[in-house]
Protein backbone atom coordinates (compact mmCIF):
# COMPACT_ATOMS: atom_id res chain seq x y z
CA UNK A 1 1.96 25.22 1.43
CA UNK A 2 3.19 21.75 -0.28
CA UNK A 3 0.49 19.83 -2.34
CA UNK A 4 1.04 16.55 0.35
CA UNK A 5 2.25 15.97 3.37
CA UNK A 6 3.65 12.99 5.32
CA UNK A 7 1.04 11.39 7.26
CA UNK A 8 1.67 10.40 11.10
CA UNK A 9 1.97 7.23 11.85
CA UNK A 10 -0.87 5.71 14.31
CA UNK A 11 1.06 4.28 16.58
CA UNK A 12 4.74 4.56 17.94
CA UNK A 13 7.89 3.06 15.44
CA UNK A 14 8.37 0.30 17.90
CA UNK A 15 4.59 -0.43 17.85
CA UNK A 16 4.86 -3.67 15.49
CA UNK A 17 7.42 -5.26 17.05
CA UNK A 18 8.66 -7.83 16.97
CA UNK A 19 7.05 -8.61 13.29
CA UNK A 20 8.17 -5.05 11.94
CA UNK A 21 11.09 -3.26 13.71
CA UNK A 22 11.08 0.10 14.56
CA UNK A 23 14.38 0.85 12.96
CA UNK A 24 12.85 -0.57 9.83
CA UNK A 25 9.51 1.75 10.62
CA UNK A 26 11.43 5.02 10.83
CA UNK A 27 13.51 4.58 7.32
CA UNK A 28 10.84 3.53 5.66
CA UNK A 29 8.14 6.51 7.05
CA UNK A 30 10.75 8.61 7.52
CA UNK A 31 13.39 8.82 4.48
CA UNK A 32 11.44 6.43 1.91
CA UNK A 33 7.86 7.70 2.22
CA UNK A 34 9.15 11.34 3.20
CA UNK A 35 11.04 11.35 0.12
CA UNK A 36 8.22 10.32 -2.35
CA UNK A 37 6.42 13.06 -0.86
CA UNK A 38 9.41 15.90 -1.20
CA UNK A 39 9.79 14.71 -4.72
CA UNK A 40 5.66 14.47 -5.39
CA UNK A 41 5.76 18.55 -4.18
CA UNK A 42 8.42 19.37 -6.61
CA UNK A 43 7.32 17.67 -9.71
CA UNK A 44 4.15 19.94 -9.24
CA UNK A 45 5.94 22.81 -8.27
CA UNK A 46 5.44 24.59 -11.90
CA UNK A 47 1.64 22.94 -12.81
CA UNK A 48 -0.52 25.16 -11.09
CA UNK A 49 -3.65 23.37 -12.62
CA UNK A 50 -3.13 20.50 -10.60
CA UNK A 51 -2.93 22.25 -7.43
CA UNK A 52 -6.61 21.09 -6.13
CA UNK A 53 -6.32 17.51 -7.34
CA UNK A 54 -6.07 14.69 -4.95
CA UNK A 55 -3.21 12.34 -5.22
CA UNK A 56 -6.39 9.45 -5.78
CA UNK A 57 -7.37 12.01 -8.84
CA UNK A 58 -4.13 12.34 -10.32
CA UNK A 59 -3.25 8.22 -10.32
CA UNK A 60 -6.58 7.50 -11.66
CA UNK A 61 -6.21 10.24 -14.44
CA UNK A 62 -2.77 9.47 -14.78
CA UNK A 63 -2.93 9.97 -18.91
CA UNK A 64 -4.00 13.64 -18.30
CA UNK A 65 -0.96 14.50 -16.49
CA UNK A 66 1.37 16.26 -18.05
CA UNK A 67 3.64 14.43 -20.16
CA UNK A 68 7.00 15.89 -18.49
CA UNK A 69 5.44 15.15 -15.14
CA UNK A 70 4.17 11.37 -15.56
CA UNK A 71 6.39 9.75 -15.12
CA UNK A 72 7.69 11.19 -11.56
CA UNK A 73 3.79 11.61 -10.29
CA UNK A 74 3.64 7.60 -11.08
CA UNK A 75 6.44 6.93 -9.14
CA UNK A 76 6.55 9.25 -6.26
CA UNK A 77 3.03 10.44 -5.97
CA UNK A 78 2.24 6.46 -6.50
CA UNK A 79 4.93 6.08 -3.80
CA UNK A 80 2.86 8.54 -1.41
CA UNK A 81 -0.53 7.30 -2.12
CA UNK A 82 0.77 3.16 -1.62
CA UNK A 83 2.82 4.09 1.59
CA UNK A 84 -0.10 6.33 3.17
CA UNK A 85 -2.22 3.15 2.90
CA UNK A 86 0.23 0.77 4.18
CA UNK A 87 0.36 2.73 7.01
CA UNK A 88 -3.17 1.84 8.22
CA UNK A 89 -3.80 -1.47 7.32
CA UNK A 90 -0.87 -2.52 9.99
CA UNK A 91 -1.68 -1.69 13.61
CA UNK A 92 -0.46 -3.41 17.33
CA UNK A 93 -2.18 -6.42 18.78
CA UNK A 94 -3.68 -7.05 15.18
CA UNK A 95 -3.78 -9.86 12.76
CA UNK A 96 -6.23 -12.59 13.22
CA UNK A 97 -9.18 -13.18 10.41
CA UNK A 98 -11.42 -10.51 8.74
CA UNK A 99 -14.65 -9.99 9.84
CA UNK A 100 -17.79 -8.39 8.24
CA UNK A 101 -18.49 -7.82 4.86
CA UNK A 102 -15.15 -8.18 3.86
CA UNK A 103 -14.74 -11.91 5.16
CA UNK A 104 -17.67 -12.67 3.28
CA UNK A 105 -16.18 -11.35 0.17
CA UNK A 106 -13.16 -13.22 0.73
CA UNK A 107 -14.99 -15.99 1.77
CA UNK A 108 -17.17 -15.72 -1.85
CA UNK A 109 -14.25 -14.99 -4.10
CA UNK A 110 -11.34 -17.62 -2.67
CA UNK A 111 -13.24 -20.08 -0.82
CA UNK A 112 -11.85 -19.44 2.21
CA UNK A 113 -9.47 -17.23 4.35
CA UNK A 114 -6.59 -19.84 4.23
CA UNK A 115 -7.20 -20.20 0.37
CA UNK A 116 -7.13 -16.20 0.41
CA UNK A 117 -3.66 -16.26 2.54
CA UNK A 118 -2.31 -18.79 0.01
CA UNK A 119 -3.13 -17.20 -2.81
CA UNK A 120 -2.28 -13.54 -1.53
CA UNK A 121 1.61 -15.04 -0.66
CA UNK A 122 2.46 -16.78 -3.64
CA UNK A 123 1.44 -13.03 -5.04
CA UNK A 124 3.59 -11.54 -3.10
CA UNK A 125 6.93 -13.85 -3.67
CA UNK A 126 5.81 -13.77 -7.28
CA UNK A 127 7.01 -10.11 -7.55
CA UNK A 128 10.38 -10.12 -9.41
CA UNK A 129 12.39 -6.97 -7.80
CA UNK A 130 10.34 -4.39 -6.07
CA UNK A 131 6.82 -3.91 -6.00
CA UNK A 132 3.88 -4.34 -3.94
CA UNK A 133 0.46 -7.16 -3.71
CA UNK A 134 -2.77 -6.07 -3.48
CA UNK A 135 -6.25 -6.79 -2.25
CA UNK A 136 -8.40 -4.68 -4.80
CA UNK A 137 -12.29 -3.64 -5.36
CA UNK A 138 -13.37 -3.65 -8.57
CA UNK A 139 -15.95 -1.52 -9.86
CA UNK A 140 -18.07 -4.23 -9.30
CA UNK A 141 -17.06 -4.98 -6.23
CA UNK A 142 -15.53 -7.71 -6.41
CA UNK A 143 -12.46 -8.44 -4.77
CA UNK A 144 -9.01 -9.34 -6.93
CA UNK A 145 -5.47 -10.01 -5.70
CA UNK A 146 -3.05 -8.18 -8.18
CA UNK A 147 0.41 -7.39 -8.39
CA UNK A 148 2.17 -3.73 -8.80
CA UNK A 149 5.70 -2.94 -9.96
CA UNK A 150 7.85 -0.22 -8.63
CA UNK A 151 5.41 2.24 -6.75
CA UNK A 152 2.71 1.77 -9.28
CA UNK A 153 -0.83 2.11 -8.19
CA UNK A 154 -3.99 0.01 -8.15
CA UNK A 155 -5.71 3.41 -9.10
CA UNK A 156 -3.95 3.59 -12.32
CA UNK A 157 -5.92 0.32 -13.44
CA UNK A 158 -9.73 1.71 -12.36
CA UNK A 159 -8.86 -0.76 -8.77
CA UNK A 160 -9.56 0.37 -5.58
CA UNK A 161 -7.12 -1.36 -2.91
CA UNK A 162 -8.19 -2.00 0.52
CA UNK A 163 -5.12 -4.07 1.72
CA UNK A 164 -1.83 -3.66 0.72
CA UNK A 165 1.86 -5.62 1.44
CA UNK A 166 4.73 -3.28 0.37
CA UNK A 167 8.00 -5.88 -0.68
CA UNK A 168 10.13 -3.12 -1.87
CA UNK A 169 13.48 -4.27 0.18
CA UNK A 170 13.27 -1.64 2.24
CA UNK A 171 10.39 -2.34 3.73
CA UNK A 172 11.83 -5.42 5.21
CA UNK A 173 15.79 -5.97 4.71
CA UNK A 174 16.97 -4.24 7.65
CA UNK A 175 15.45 -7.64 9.93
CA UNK A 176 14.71 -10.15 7.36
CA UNK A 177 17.37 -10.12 4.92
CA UNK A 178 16.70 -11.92 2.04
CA UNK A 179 14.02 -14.00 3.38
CA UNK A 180 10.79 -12.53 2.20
CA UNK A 181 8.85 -15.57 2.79
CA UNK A 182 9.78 -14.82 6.37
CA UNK A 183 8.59 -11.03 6.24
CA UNK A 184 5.36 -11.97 4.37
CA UNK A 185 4.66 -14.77 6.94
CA UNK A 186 5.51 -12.45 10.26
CA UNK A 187 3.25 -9.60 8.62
CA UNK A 188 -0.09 -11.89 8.81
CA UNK A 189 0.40 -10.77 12.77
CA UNK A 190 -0.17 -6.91 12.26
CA UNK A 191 -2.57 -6.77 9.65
CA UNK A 192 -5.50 -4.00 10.80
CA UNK A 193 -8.32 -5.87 9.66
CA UNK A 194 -10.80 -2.97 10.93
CA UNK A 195 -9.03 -0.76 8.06
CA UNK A 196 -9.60 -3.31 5.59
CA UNK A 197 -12.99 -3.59 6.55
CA UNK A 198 -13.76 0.04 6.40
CA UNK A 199 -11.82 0.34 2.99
CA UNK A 200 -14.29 -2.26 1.31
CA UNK A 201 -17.02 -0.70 2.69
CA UNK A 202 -15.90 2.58 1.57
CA UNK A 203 -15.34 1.30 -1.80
């Protein structure tokens, strides 16, 4: 039995229209996140210690991991771990404002939702190449908008994320284009803020 699996996604690939496409939603579950997690299973294949460990454990610990290995368990377990997220924090009918504890923390930390927004875009167009923007919890529980190249994870730093915004091309090129401003802006409207709040709480 492989190490991961590709998650389901919770709702159907045209579900996010007309913000996300559904062609864009099966090549990027389908081939992209499929493929981090075919690739994740064989870098393992011959390091039977690591059979038990979560893909959480193994980006947190990512200095322990074998030195022929690290390099492809940053990238496509990283890739498995950031997808499987992304995932969830989208959903139908969504969007909005936070609510909860999460607001507040938002609230606390930017000033305000709008400030957040701000802040969290210019993030996100910030990223030269591929990469994703975070909404993290640090282990003080505090909340921190950072930045990740590649398929890097927020686990590698000792960061919990509870929100992320995946603007790897392929997550948006096939509607968008170029225009990422555009794809940031239109994802605001599918953001699962109930996931977000039950991340920070789980934190």
């Amino acid at each position: 039995m492989a190490q991961f699996e590709l998650p389901d996604l919770p709702y159907k690939l045209d579900a996010l229209e007309p913000y996300i496409d559904a062609r864009t939603m099966e090549v990027h579950h389908d081939k992209h996140h499929g493929g981090y997690v075919q690739n994740a299973n064989k870098a393992l294949e011959g390091h039977p210690e690591l059979k038990d460990k979560s893909a959480e454990w193994l980006l947190r610990h990512i200095d322990s991991v074998p030195e022929d290995i690290r390099t492809a368990v940053r990238n496509q377990v990283g890739g498995h771990v950031n997808h499987s997220l992304w995932w969830t924090v989208l959903g139908p009918h969504k969007g909005g404002e936070p609510k909860g504890q999460v607001s507040e923390a938002i609230d606390r930390t930017f000033g305000s939702f709008e400030q957040f927004q701000n802040s969290f875009r210019q993030a996100a167009l910030s990223i030269f190449g591929s990469g994703w923007a975070w909404l993290v919890v640090r282990p003080d529980h505090s909340l921190e908008i950072i930045t990740t190249p590649n398929q890097d994870s927020s686990f590698m730093q000792g960061l919990t994320p509870v929100l992320g915004l995946d603007v790897w091309e392929h997550a948006y090129y096939l509607r968008y284009e170029n225009r990422r401003a555009e794809y940031i802006d239109a994802w605001w409207h599918v953001v699962n803020w109930d996931e977000v709040e039950r991340r920070y709480q789980a934190a």
